[in-house]
N, C-alpha and C. Protein backbone atom coordinates (compact mmCIF):
# COMPACT_ATOMS: atom_id res chain seq x y z
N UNK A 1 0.82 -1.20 0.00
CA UNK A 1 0.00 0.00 0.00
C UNK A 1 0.86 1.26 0.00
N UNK A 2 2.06 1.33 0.72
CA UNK A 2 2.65 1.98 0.90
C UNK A 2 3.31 2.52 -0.70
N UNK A 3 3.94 1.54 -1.88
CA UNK A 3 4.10 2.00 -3.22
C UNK A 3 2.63 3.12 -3.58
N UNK A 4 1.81 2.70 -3.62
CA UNK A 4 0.58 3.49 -4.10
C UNK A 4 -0.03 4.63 -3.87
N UNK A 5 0.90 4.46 -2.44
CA UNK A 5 0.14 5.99 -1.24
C UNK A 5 1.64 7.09 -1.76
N UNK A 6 2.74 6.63 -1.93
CA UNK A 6 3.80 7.65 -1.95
C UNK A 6 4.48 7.23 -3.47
N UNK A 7 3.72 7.23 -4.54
CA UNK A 7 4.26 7.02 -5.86
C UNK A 7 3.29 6.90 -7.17
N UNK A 8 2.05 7.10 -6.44
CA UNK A 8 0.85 7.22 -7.09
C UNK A 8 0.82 6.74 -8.76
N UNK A 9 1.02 5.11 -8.26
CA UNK A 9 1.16 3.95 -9.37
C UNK A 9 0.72 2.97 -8.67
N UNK A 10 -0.51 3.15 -8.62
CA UNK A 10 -1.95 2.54 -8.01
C UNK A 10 -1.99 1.19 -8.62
N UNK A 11 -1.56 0.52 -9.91
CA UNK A 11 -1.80 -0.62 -10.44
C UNK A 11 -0.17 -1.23 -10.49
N UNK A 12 0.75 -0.63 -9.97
CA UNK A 12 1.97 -1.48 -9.90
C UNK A 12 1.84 -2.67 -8.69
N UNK A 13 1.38 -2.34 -7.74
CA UNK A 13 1.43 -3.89 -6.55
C UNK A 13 0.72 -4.70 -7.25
N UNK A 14 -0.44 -4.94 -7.86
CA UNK A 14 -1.54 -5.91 -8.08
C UNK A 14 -0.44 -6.75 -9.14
N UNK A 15 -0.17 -5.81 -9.96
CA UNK A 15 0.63 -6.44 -11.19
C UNK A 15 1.76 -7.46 -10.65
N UNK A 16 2.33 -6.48 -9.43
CA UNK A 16 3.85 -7.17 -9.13
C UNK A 16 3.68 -8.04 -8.77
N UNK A 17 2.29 -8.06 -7.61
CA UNK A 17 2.03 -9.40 -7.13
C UNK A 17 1.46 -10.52 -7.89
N UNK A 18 0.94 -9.86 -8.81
CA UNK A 18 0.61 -11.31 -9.41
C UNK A 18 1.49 -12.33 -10.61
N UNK A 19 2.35 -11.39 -10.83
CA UNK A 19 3.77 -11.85 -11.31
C UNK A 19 4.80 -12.75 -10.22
N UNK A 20 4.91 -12.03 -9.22
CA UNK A 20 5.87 -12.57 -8.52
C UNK A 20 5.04 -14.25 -7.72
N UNK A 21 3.69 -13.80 -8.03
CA UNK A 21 3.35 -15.39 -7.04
C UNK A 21 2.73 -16.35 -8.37
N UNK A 22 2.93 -15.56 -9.52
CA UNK A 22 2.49 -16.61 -10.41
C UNK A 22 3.94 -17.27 -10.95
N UNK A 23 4.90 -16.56 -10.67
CA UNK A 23 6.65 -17.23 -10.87
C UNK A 23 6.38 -18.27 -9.78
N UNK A 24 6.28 -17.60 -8.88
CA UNK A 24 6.28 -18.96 -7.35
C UNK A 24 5.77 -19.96 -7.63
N UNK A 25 4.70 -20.34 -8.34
CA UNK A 25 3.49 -20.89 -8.42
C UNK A 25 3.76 -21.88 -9.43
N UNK A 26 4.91 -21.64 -10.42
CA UNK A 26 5.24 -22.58 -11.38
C UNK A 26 6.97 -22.78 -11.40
N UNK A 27 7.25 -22.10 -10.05
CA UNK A 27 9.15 -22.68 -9.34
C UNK A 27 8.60 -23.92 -8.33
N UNK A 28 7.87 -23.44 -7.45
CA UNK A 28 7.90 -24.79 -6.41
C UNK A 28 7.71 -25.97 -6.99
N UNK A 29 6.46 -26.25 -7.46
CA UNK A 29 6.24 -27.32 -7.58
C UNK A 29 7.28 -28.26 -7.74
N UNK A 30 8.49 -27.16 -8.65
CA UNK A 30 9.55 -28.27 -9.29
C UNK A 30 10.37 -29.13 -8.07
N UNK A 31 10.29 -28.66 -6.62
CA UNK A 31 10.86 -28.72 -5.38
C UNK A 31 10.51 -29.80 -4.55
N UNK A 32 8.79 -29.83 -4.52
CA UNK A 32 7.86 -30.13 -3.82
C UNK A 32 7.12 -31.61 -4.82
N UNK A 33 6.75 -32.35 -4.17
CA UNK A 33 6.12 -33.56 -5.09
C UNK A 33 4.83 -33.57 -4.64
N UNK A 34 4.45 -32.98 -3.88
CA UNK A 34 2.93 -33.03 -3.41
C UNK A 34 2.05 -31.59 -3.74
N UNK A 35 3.06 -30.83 -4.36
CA UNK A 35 2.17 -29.37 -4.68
C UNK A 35 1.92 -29.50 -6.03
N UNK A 36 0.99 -29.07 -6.47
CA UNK A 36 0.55 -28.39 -7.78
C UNK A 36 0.55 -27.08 -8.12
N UNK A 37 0.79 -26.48 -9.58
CA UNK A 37 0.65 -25.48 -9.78
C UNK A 37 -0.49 -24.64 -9.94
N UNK A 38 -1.64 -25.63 -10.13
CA UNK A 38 -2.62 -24.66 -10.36
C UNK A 38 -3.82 -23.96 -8.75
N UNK A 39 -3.36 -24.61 -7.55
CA UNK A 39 -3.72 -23.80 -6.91
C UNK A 39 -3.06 -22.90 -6.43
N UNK A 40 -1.79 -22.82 -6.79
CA UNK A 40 -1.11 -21.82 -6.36
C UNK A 40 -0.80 -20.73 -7.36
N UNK A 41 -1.34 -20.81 -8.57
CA UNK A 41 -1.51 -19.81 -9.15
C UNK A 41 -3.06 -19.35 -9.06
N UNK A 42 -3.66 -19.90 -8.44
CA UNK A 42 -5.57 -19.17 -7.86
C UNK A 42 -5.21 -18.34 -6.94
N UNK A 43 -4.37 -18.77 -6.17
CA UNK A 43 -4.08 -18.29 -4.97
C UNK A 43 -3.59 -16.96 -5.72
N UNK A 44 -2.62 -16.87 -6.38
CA UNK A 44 -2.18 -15.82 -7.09
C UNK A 44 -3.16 -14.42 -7.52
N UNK A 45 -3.60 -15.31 -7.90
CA UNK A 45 -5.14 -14.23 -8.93
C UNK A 45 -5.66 -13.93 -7.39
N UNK A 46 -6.38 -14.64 -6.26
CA UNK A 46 -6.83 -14.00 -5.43
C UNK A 46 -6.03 -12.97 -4.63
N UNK A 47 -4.54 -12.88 -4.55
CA UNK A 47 -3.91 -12.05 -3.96
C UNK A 47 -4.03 -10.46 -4.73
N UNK A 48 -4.11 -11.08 -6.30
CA UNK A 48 -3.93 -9.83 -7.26
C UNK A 48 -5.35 -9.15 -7.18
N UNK A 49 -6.35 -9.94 -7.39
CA UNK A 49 -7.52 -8.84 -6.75
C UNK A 49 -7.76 -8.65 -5.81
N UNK A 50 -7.55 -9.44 -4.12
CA UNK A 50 -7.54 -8.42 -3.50
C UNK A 50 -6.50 -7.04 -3.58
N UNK A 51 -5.38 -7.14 -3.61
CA UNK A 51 -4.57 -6.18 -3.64
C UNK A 51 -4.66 -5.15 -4.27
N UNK A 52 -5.81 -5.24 -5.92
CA UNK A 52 -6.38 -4.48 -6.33
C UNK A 52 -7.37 -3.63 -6.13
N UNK A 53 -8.52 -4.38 -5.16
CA UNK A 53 -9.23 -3.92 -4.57
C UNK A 53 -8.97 -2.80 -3.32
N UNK A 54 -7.89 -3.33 -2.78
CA UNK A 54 -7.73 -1.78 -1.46
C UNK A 54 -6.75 -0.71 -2.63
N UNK A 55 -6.23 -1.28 -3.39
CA UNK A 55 -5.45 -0.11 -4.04
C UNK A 55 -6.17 0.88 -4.68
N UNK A 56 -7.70 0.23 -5.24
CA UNK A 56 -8.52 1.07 -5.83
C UNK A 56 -9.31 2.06 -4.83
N UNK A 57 -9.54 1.20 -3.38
CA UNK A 57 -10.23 1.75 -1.99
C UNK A 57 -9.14 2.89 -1.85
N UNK A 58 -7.99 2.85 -1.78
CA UNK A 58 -6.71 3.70 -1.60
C UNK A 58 -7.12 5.07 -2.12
N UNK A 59 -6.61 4.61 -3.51
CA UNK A 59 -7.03 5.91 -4.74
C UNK A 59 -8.18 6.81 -4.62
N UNK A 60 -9.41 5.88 -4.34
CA UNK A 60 -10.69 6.91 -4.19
C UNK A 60 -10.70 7.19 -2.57
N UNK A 61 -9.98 7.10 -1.75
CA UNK A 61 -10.01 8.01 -0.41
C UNK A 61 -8.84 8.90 -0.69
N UNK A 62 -8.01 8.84 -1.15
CA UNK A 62 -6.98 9.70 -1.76
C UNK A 62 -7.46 10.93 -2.43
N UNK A 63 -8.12 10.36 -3.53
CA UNK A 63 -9.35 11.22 -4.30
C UNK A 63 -9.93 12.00 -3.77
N UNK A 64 -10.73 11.49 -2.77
CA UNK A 64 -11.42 12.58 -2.20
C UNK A 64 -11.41 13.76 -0.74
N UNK A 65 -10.05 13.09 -0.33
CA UNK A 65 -9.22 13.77 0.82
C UNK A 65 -9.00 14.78 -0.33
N UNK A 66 -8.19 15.20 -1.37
CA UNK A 66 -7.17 15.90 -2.08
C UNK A 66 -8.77 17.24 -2.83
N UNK A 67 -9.80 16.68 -3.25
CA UNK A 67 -11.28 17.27 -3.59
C UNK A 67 -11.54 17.97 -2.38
N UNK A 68 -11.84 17.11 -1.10
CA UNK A 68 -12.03 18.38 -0.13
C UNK A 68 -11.21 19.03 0.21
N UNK A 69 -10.19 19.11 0.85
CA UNK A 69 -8.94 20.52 0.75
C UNK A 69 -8.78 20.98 -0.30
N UNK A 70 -9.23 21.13 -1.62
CA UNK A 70 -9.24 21.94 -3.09
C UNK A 70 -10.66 22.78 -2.72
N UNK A 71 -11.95 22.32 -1.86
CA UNK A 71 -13.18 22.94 -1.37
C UNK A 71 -13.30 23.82 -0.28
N UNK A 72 -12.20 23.81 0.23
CA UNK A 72 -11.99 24.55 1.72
C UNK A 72 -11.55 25.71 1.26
N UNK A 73 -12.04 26.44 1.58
CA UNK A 73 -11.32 28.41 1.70
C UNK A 73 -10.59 28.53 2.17
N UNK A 74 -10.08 29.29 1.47
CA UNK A 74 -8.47 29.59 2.24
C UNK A 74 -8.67 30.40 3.87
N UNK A 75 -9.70 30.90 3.63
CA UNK A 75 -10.24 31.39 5.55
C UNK A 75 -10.45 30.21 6.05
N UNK A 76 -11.12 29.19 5.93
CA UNK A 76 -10.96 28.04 6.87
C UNK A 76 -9.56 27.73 7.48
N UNK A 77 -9.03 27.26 6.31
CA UNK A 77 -7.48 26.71 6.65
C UNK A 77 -6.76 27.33 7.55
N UNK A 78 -6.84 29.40 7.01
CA UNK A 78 -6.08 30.42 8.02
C UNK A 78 -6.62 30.23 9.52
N UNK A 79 -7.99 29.62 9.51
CA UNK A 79 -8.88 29.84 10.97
C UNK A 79 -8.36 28.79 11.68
N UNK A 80 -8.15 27.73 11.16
CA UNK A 80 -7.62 26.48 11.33
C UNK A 80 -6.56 26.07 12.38
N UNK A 81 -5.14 27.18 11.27
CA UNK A 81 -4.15 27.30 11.64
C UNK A 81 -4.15 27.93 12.75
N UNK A 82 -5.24 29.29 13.06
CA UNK A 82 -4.79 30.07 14.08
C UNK A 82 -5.44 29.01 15.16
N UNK A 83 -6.20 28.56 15.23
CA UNK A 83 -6.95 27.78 16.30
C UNK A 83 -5.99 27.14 16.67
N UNK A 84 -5.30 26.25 16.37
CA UNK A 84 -4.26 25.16 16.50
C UNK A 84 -2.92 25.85 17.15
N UNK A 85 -2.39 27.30 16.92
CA UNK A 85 -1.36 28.10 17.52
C UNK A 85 -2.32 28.32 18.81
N UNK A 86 -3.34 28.46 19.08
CA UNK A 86 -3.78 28.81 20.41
C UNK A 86 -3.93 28.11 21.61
N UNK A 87 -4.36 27.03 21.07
CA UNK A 87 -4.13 25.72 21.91
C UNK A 87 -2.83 25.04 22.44
């Protein structure tokens, strides 16, 4: 989450991850005699959409944090600030 929040390349984790566990997914097996590849590349796809899913949750609270401080007056913010020196 952290790539997405400070590099605003919202679709690079989903991708990476689903690259890097769909490599995994067709290395082990070669290791392992009791694994298969194809649930561990499901597993894959489910990591890549969830991961997609908060990255998209990410973006649109991002979105709309960045919309309301573009809506705020600049007298709010100044009122803001002075409130916060007073305390």
């Amino acid at each position: 989450m952290a790539v997405g929040f400070f590099t605003n390349k919202y679709l690079l984790m989903p991708v990476v991850t689903f690259v890097a566990m769909g490599i995994a997914a067709f290395v082990l097996p070669n290791f392992y005699n009791n694994l298969a590849w194809e649930p561990l590349l499901g597993y894959a796809a489910f990591l890549a959409v969830l991961s997609f899913v908060l990255t998209m949750s990410m973006w649109v609270v991002k979105r709309n944090r960045k919309r309301s401080k573009e809506n705020r007056s600049p007298n709010e913010t100044i009122d803001e600030a002075e409130n916060k020196k007073e305390i």
